[in-house]
Structure formats: structure tokens, C-alpha cells
Protein backbone atom coordinates (compact mmCIF):
# COMPACT_ATOMS: atom_id res chain seq x y z
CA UNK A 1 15.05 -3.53 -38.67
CA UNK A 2 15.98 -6.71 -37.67
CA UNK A 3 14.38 -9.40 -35.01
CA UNK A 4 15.60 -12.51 -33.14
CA UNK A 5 14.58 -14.42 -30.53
CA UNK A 6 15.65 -17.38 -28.49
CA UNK A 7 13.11 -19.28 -25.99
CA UNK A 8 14.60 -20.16 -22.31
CA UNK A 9 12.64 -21.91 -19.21
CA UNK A 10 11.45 -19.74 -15.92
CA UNK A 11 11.36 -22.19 -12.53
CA UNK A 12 8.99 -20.50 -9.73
CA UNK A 13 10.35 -21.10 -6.81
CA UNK A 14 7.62 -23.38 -6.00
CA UNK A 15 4.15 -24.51 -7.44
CA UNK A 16 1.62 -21.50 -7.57
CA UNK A 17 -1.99 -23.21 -7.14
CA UNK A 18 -5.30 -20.55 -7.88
CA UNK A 19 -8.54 -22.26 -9.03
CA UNK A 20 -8.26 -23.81 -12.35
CA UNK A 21 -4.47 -24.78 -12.38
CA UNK A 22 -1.14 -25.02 -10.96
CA UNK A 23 2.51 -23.44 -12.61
CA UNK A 24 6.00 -24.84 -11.67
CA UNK A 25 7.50 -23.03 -14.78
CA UNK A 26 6.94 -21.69 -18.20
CA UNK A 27 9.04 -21.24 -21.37
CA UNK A 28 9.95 -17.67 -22.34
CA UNK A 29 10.73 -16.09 -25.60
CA UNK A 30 12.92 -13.01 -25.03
CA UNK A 31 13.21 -10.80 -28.20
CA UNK A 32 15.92 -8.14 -29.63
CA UNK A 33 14.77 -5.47 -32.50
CA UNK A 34 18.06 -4.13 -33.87
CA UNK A 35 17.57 -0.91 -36.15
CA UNK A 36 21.72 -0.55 -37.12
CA UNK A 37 22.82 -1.05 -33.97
CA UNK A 38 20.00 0.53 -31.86
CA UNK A 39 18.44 -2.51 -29.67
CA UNK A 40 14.91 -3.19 -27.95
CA UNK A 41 14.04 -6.35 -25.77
CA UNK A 42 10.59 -7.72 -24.87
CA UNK A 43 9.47 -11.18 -24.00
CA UNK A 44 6.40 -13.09 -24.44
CA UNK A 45 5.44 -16.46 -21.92
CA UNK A 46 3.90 -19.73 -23.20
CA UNK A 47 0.00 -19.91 -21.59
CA UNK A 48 -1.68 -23.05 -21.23
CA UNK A 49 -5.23 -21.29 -21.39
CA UNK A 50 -4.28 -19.17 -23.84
CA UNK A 51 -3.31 -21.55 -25.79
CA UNK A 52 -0.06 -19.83 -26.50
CA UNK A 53 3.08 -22.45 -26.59
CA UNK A 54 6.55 -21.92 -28.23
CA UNK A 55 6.13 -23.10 -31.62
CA UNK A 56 3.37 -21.02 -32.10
CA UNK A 57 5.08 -17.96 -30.62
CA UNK A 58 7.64 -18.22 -33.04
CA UNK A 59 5.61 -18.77 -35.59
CA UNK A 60 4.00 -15.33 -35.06
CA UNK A 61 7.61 -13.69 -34.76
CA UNK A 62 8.26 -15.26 -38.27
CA UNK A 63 5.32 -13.69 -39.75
CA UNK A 64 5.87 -10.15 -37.95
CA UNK A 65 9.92 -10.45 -38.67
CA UNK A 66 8.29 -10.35 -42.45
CA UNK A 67 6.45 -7.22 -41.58
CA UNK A 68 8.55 -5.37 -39.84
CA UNK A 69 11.46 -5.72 -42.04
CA UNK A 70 11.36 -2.85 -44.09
CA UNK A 71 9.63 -0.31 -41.23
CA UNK A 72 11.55 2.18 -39.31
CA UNK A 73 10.64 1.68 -35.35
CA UNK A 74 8.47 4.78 -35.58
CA UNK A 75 6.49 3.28 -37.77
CA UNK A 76 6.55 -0.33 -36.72
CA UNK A 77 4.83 1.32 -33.61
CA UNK A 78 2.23 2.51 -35.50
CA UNK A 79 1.83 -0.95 -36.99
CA UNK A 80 -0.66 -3.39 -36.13
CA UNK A 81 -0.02 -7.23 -36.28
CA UNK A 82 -4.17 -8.53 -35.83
CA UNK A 83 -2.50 -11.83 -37.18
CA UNK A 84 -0.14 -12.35 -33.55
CA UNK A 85 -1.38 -13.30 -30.29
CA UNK A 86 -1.47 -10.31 -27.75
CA UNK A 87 1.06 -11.84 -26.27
CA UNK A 88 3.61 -11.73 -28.97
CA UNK A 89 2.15 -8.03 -29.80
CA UNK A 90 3.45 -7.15 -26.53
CA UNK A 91 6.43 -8.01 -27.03
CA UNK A 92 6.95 -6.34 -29.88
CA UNK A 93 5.65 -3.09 -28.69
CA UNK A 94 7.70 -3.79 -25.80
CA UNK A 95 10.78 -3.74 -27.43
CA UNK A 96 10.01 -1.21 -30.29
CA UNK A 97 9.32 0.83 -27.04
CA UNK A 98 12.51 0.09 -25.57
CA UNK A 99 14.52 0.67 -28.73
CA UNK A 100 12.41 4.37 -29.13
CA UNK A 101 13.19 5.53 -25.85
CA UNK A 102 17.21 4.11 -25.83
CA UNK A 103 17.59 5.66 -29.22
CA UNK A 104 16.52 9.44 -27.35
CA UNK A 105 18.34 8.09 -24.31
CA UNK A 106 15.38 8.56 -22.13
CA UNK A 107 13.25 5.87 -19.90
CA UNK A 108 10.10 4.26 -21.69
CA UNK A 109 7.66 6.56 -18.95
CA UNK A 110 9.37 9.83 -20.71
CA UNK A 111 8.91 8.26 -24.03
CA UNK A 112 5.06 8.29 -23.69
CA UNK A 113 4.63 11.09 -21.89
CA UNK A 114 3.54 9.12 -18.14
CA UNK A 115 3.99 10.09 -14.88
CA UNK A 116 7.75 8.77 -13.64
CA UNK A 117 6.97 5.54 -11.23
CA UNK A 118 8.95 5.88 -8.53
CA UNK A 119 8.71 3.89 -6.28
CA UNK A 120 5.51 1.54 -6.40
CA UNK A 121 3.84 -0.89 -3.56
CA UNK A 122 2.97 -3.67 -5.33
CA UNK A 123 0.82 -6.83 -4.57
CA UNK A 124 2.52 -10.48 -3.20
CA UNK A 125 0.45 -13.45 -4.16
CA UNK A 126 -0.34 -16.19 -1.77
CA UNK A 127 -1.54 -19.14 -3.64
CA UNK A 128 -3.88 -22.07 -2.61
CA UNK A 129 -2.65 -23.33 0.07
CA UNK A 130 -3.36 -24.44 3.75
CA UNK A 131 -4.48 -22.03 5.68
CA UNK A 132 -0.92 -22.53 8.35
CA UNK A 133 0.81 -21.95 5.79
CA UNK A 134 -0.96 -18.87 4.11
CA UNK A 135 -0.52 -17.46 7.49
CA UNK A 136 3.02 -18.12 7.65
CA UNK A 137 3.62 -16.79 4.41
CA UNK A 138 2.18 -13.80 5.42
CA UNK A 139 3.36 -13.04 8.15
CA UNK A 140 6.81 -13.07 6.60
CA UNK A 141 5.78 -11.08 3.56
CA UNK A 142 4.94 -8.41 5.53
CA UNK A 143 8.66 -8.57 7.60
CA UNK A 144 9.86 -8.61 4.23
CA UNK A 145 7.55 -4.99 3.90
CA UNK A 146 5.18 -5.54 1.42
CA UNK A 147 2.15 -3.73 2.33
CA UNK A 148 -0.29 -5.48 -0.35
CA UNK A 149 -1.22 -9.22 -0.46
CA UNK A 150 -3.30 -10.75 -2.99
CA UNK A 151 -4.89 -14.24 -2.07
CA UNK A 152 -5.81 -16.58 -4.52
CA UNK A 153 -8.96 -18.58 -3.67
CA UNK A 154 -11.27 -21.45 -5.02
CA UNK A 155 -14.89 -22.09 -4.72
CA UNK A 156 -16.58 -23.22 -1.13
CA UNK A 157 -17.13 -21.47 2.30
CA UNK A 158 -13.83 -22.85 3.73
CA UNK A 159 -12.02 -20.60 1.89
CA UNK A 160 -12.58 -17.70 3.60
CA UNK A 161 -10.70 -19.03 6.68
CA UNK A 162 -7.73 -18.92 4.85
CA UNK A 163 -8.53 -14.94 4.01
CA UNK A 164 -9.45 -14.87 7.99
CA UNK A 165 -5.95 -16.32 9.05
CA UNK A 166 -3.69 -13.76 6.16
CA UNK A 167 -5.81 -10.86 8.00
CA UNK A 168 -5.07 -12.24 11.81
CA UNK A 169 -1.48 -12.91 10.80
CA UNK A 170 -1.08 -9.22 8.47
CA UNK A 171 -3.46 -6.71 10.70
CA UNK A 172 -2.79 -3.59 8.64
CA UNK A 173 -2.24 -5.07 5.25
CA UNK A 174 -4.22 -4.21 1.96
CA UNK A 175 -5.59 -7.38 0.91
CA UNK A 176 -6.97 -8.31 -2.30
CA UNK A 177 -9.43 -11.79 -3.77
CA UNK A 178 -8.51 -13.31 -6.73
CA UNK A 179 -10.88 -16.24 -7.49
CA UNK A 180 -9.84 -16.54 -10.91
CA UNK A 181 -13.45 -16.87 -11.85
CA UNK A 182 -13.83 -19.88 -9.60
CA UNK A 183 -17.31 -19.22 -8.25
CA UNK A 184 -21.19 -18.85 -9.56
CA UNK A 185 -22.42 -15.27 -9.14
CA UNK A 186 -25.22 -16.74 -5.81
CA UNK A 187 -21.73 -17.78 -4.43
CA UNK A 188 -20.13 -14.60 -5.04
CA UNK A 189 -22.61 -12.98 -3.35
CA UNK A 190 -22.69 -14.94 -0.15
CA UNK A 191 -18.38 -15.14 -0.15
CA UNK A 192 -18.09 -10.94 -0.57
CA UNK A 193 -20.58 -10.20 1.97
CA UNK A 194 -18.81 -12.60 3.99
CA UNK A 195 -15.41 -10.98 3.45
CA UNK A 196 -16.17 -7.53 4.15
CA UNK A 197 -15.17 -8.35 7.96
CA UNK A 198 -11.99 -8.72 6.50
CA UNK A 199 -11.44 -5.57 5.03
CA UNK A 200 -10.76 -6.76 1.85
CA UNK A 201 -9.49 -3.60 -0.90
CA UNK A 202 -10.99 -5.24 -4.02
CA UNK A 203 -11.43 -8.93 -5.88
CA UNK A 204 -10.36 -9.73 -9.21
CA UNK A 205 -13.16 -11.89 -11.63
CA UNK A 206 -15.02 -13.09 -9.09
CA UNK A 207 -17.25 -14.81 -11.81
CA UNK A 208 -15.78 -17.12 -15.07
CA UNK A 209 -15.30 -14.70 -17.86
CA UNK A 210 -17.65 -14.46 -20.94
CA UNK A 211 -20.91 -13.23 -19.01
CA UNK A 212 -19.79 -9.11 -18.44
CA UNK A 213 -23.79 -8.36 -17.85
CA UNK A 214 -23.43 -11.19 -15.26
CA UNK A 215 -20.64 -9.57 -13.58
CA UNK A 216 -21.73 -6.38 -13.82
CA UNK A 217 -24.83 -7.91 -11.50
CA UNK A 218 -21.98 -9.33 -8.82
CA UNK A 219 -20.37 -6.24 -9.02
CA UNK A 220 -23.34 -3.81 -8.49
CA UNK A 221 -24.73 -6.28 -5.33
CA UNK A 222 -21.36 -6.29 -4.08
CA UNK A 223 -20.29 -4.87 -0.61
CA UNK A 224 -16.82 -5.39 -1.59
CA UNK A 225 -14.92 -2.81 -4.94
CA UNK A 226 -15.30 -5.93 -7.94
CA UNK A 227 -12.18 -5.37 -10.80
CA UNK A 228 -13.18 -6.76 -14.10
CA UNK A 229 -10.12 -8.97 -15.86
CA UNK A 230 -10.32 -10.84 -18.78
CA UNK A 231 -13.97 -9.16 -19.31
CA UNK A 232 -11.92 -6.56 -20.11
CA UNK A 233 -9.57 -6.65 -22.52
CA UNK A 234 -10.71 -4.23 -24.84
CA UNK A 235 -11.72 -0.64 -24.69
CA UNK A 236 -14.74 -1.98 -26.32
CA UNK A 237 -14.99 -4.22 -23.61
CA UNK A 238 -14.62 -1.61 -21.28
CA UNK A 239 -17.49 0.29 -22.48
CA UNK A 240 -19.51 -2.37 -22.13
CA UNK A 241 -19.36 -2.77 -18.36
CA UNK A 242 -19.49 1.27 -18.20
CA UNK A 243 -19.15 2.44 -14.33
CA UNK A 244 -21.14 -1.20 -13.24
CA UNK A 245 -17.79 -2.47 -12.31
CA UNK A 246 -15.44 -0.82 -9.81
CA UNK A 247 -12.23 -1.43 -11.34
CA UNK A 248 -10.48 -2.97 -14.49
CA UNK A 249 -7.59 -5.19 -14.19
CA UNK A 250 -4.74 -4.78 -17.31
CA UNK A 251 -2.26 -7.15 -18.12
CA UNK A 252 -0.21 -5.87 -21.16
CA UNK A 253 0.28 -9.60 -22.40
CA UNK A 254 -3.27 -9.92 -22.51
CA UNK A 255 -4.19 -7.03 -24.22
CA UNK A 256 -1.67 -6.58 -26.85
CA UNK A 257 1.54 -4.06 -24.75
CA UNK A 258 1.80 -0.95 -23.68
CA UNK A 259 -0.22 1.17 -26.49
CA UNK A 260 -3.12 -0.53 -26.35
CA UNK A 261 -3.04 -0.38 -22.43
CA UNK A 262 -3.03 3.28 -22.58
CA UNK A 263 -6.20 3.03 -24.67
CA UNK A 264 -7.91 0.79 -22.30
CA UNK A 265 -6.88 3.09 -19.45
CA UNK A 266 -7.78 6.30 -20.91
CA UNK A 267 -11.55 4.55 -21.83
CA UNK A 268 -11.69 3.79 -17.80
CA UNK A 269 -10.53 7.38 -17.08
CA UNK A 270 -13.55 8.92 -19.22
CA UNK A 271 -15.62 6.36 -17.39
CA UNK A 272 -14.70 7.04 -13.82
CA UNK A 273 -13.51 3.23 -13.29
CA UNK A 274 -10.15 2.62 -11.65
CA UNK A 275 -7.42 0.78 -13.11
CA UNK A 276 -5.34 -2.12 -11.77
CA UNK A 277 -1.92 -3.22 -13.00
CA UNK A 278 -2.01 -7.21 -13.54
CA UNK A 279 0.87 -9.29 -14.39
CA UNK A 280 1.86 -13.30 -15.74
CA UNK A 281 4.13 -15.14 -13.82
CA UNK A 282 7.50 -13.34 -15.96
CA UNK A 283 11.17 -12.23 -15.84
CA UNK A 284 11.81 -8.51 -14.85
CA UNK A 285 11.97 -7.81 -18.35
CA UNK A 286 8.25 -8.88 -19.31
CA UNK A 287 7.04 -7.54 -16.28
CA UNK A 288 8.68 -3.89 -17.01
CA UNK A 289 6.73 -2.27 -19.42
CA UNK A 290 3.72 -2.26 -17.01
CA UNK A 291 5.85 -0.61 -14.43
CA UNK A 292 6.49 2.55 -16.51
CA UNK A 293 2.56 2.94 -16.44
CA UNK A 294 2.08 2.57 -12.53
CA UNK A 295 2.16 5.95 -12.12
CA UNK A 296 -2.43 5.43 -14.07
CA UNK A 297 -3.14 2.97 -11.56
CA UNK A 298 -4.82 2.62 -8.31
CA UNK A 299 -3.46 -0.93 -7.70
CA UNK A 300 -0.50 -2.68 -8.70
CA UNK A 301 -0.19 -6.64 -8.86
CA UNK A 302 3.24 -6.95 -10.55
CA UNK A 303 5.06 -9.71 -9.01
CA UNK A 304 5.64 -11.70 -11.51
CA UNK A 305 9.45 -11.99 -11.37
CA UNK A 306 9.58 -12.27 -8.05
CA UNK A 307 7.67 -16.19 -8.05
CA UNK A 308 10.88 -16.90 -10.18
CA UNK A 309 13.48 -19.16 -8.22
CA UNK A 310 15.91 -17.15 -10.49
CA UNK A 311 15.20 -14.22 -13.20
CA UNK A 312 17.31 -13.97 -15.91
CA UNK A 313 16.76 -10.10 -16.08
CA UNK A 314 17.48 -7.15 -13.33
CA UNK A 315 16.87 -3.86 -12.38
CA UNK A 316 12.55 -3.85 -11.14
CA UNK A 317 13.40 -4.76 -7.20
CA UNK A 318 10.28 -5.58 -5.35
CA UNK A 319 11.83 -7.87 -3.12
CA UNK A 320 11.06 -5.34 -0.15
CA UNK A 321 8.01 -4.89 -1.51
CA UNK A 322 8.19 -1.82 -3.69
CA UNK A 323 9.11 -2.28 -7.21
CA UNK A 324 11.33 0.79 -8.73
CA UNK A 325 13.33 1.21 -11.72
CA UNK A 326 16.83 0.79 -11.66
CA UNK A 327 17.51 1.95 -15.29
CA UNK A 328 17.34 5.39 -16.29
CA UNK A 329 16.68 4.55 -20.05
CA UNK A 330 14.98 2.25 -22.27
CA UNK A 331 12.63 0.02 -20.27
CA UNK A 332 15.37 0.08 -17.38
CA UNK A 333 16.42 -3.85 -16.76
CA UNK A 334 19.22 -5.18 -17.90
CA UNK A 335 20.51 -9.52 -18.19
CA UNK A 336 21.27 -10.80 -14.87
């Protein structure tokens, strides 16, 4: 089996601000497993706080291009590369995924035996931003007919008028927090029992990562359903928190692709926590293996692709608010 890559830039179509940084664009490596003829795309994007650029990406692809050599795709699946960045595993299982699945001429959901997606409501994030213009932005996201907006915030009281103006300006939208782990737990306590006259479905990591007995505390205090993200990456990880949290947030490229989500979610099924679909800013084609597993979650935040001002892959949608595959095998997008 053989493996190439090429890296290419993604422009958003304008600065997204949340706590700790702002994105204009990223590079992405997009990925083609070719077992005689039979082909499989992923792609991986270059992190700044994961440390994750292009030079090391392809280092990793070297290194697994080594491994998976010799291996049929079957078993290639079954491989694990401990060495690579979860990232760059999800890629891999992305496209050993999409290679399966093309091979049987079926659609990556049939493949692993998951509920068809159909079509899926999925989140629209409104950055940091002025609080005009987070109503404006609203208000048109909602013409466009997305039903679920998530709102990025920072630390401070003033915040919250910003979440005050996106529910004045969308009345009967879902609406979910994402601080990004920008406040304390004492201010996470006074900020969600301030929100809850907002009607707010759930917030994402209210608390910095790396204290989960800390969060659990937020979470169990809170008024307001708290989803654990990068506290839990790992099934391990999700053990740990047990039923303290509300939710889990799972973002393939953050926890290695597509089999090791289904492990994470099937440790939050036996524990009774729900599930929510996260995403990187990404073409269609990164953000599609997620989309085959919608079908396990009680939210979905994939709107990666559509930040992009243009994405070099097709076939997700979204732009009305529902994301739904257009494909009918393999992972379902196809080059622009």
C-alpha cells in the first residue's frame, strides 16, 4: 500500500478570535493510500497549541509510509502508530477508512456498522467579537437556517452581554459557551449561573484543561449541562470524570480518527454521559469522518469547512445549516 501527501493553505474567510488566540489560515496535509489502484483520502491541519506544524506532519507520514508498506488496509486498520501525533493518526484512519468502504462500494457509516446521518443540524461559531456585530451575525445565521450557534467567549462579566444580544437577536436558537478554558472555576461559577437566563444548551471547557477533578467541581455546581474537551481525550480519561460531567466533546484529530472515537463514545454510553461532535477549523474532507458518526451524538459542532473563504473539497453542505452527505460511498466528498 502506498501513501503520498502534498500540504496546501486554508484562508477563513476572516479572523476567528476565542480566548487564547486568533486563526486567519492554516496549512493542510491532504493524504492518498493507494492499495493497486483502490484510493483513501484524509487530511491532517497544522496546530499552533498542539504543536503540530508541516515538517513535523510529514515527518510522521514518513515514518508510518515505512509501516504501512507491507500491510493490507485491513490490517493497517488494526495498526497502531503511538509514534504519530493524533492528528496524523486520523488521517490515516481516515483514509484507510475511506479506501475500506470504496473498495465494498459502500459509505464509511455502513462500513462500521453506524446509524446513516442524514441530515444533521450542526453548530455556527460566532467568534470574539463586538457585541453589534455578534448580533448581526446572528441574526443572519439564523436567515441562513441554522438552528445551533456556538459563541466563543473570554474571561470577565462583559461577556455575557454579547451571549445576551445572540439570544435577543436569535429568540429560538440552541445556543452553546465555548470559553476555551478561559476562566477560573469561582468565575465559572458566577458566569453559568448568570447565563442560565439565556437558555444556554451546554458550554464546552469552561475551565483550562489539566485539572478534570477541578472540572468535575464546575460541572457538578453548575446550573448550566458542562461538556468536557480536551479533559477528555481518552476513554481513560473518560472514566475518570465518570457521570460528574454532563457531556464529552470529540474531535477525531484530537483523539487519534474515527476508531478510537468509537471507543471514547461507547465508554460515555456505558457511563450515561452524552457525546458532542467537535471539529478544527478544516476542509470538507477532514471534517467528514466525524459526520458519518453524527448519527452517537447529542450535539454536533462541525463547521469547520464552512469558516473557509474557499474549501478545496465538496460534498458535506451545511451552508443552510444542516450538514448531509452528498456521496454515497467512501467518506462521500469529493475535490472541488
Amino acid at each position: 500500500m502506498k501513501l503520498d501527501w502534498r500540504a496546501s493553505g486554508l484562508v477563513l474567510h476572516e479572523p476567528l478570535r476565542i480566548s487564547r488566540s486568533v486563526m486567519a489560515e492554516r496549512d493542510a496535509v491532504t493524504l492518498t493510500l493507494d492499495d493497486h489502484g483502490d484510493l483513501g483520502h484524509g487530511e491532517v491541519v497544522t496546530s499552533v497549541y498542539y504543536e503540530l506544524d508541516v515538517p513535523r506532519i510529514e515527518a510522521e507520514l514518513a515514518e508510518a509510509q515505512a509501516e504501512l508498506a507491507d500491510l493490507a488496509p485491513e490490517e493497517a486498520l488494526r495498526t497502531d502508530l503511538p509514534q504519530a501525533s493524533p492528528g496524523v493518526r486520523a488521517a490515516l484512519d481516515a483514509a484507510l477508512h475511506d479506501l475500506l468502504a470504496r473498495k465494498r462500494g459502500i459509505a464509511v457509516h455502513e462500513l462500521i456498522e453506524a446509524e446513516p446521518p442524514g441530515s444533521v443540524p450542526t453548530a455556527r461559531t460566532i467568534g470574539i467579537t463586538s457585541t453589534e456585530r455578534a448580533a448581526a451575525e446572528a441574526i443572519g445565521l439564523v436567515g441562513q437556517g441554522f438552528q445551533v450557534l456556538k459563541v466563543k467567549l473570554g474571561s470577565g462579566a462583559d461577556e455575557l452581554a454579547r451571549v445576551a444580544a445572540i439570544r435577543e437577536a436569535a429568540p429560538h436558537a440552541r445556543i452553546l459557551l465555548d470559553p476555551n478554558g478561559a476562566w477560573d472555576p469561582e468565575e465559572a461559577e458566577r458566569m453559568l449561573c448568570a447565563a442560565t437566563e439565556f437558555d444556554i444548551d451546554a458550554v464546552e471547557q469552561p475551565i483550562a484543561p489539566g485539572t478534570p477533578d477541578l472540572l468535575a467541581e464546575v460541572a457538578e455546581n453548575s446550573p448550566i449541562p458542562v461538556v468536557a474537551d480536551e479533559d477528555a481525550r481518552t476513554p481513560e480519561d473518560v472514566r475518570r470524570l465518570g457521570s460528574r460531567v454532563h457531556g464529552i466533546n470529540i474531535k477525531l484529530p484530537e483523539c487519534g480518527g474515527i476508531r478510537a472515537a468509537r471507543e471514547i463514545i461507547d465508554t460515555a454510553d456505558e457511563l450515561g454521559v452524552d457525546v458532542m461532535l467537535g471539529c478544527q477549523v478544516a476542509s470538507s474532507l477532514g471534517i467528514a469522518p466525524a459526520v458519518h458518526l453524527c448519527g452517537m451524538a447529542r450535539w454536533v459542532d462541525l463547521d469547520g469547512h464552512l469558516l473557509l473563504a474557499r474549501d478545496p473539497w465538496t460534498g458535506l453542505g451545511g451552508e443552510n445549516g444542516l450538514l448531509r452527505i452528498a456521496g454515497l460511498i467512501g467518506l462521500g466528498v469529493r475535490p472541488a
